[in-house]
Protein backbone atom coordinates (compact mmCIF):
# COMPACT_ATOMS: atom_id res chain seq x y z
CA UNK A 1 0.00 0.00 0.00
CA UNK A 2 1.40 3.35 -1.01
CA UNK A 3 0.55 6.29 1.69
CA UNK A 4 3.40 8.76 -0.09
CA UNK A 5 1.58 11.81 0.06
CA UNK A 6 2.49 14.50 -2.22
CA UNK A 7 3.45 18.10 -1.03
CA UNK A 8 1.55 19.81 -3.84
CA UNK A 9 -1.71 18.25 -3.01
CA UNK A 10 -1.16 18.85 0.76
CA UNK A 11 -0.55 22.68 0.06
CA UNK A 12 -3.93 22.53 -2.10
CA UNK A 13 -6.03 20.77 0.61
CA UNK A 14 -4.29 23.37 2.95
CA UNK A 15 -5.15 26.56 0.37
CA UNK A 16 -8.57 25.38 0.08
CA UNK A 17 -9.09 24.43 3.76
CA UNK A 18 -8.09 28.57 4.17
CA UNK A 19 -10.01 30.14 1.31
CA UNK A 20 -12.96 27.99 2.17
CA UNK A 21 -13.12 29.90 5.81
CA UNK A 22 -11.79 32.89 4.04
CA UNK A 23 -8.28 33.30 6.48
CA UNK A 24 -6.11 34.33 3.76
CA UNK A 25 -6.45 37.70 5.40
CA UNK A 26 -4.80 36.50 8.33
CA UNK A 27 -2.07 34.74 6.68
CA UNK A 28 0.96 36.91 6.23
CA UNK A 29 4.55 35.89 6.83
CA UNK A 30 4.16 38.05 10.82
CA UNK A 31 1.16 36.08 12.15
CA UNK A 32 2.17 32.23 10.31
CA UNK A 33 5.29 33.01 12.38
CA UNK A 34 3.67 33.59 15.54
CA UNK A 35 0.90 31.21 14.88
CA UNK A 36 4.60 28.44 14.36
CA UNK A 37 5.86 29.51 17.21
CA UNK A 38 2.84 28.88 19.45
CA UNK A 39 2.50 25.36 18.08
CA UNK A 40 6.32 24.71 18.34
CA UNK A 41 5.67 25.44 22.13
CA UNK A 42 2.57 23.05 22.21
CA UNK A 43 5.54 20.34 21.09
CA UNK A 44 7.33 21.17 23.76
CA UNK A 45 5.11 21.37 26.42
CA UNK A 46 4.64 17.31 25.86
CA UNK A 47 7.85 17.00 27.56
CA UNK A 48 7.35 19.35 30.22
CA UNK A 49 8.67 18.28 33.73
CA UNK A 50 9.06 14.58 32.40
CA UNK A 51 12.72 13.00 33.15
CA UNK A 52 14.63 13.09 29.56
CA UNK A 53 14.22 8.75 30.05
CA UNK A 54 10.44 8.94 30.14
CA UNK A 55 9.05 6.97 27.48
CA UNK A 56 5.42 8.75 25.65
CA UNK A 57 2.61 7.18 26.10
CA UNK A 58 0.50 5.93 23.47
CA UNK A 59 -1.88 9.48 24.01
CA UNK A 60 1.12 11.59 24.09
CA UNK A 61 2.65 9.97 20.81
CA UNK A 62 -0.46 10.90 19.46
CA UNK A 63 -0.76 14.45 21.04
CA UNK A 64 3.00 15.10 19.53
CA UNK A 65 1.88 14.11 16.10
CA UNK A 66 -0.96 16.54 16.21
CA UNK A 67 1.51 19.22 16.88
CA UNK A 68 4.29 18.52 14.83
CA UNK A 69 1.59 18.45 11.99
CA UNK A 70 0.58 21.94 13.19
CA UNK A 71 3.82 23.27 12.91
CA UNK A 72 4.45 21.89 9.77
CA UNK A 73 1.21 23.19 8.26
CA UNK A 74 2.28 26.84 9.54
CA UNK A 75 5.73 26.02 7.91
CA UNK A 76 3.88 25.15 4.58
CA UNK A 77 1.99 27.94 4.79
CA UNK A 78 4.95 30.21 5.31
CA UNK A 79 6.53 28.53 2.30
CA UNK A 80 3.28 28.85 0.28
CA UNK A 81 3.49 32.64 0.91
CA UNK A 82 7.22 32.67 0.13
CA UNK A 83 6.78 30.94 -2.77
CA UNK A 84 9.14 28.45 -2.25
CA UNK A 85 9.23 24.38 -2.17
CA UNK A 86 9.89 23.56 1.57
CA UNK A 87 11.46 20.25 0.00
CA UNK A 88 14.24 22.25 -1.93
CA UNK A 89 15.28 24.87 1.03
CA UNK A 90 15.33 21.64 3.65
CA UNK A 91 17.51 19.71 0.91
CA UNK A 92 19.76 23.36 0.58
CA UNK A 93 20.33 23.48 4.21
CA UNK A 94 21.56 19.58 4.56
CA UNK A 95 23.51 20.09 1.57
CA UNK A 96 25.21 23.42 3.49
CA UNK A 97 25.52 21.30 6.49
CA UNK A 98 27.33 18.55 5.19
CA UNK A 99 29.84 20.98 4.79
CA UNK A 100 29.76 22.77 8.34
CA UNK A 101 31.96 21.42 10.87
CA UNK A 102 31.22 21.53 14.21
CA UNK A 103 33.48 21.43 17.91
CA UNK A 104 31.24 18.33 19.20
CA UNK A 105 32.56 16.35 16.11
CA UNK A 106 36.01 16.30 17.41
């Protein structure tokens, strides 16, 4: 069974999801950041106060996907309004990494 989900459909389904509640007016670069960064804290708050050893739970692993897809659909729109492929500027910042060097390699 193939579940490989393509990015230009997502962004569609996304685009349409927006337009159909008419949000587009909200959606510039300033509040897609904010709106990121509240979700990015959501992530986090999942490991809040739990000992770095603590396994998820089966809720939690669920709870975490939720918010790592909320973060990623803020990124995508971000990307959408930058009109950029999110897949390119990831690959362009490993490819720029493979070449950094960092004082923990050593």
């Amino acid at each position: 069974m193939n579940n490989k989900v393509d990015y230009q459909q997502v962004i569609a389904e996304l685009i349409k999801f927006r337009d159909d509640r008419n949000w587009q007016k909200y959606h510039n670069l300033k509040n897609l950041a904010e709106s990121l960064n509240l979700e990015a804290s959501e992530v986090l708050e999942i490991f809040q106060w739990k000992p770095e050893s603590q396994q998820l739970d089966e809720a939690e692993v669920d709870h975490l996907k939720e918010e790592l897809a909320d973060t990623l659909i803020y990124s995508f729109y971000m990307c959408e309004k930058l009109g950029v492929d999110p897949l390119e500027i990831v690959q362009k910042k490993v490819d720029f990494n493979q070449k950094r060097h960092w004082k923990i390699d050593d």
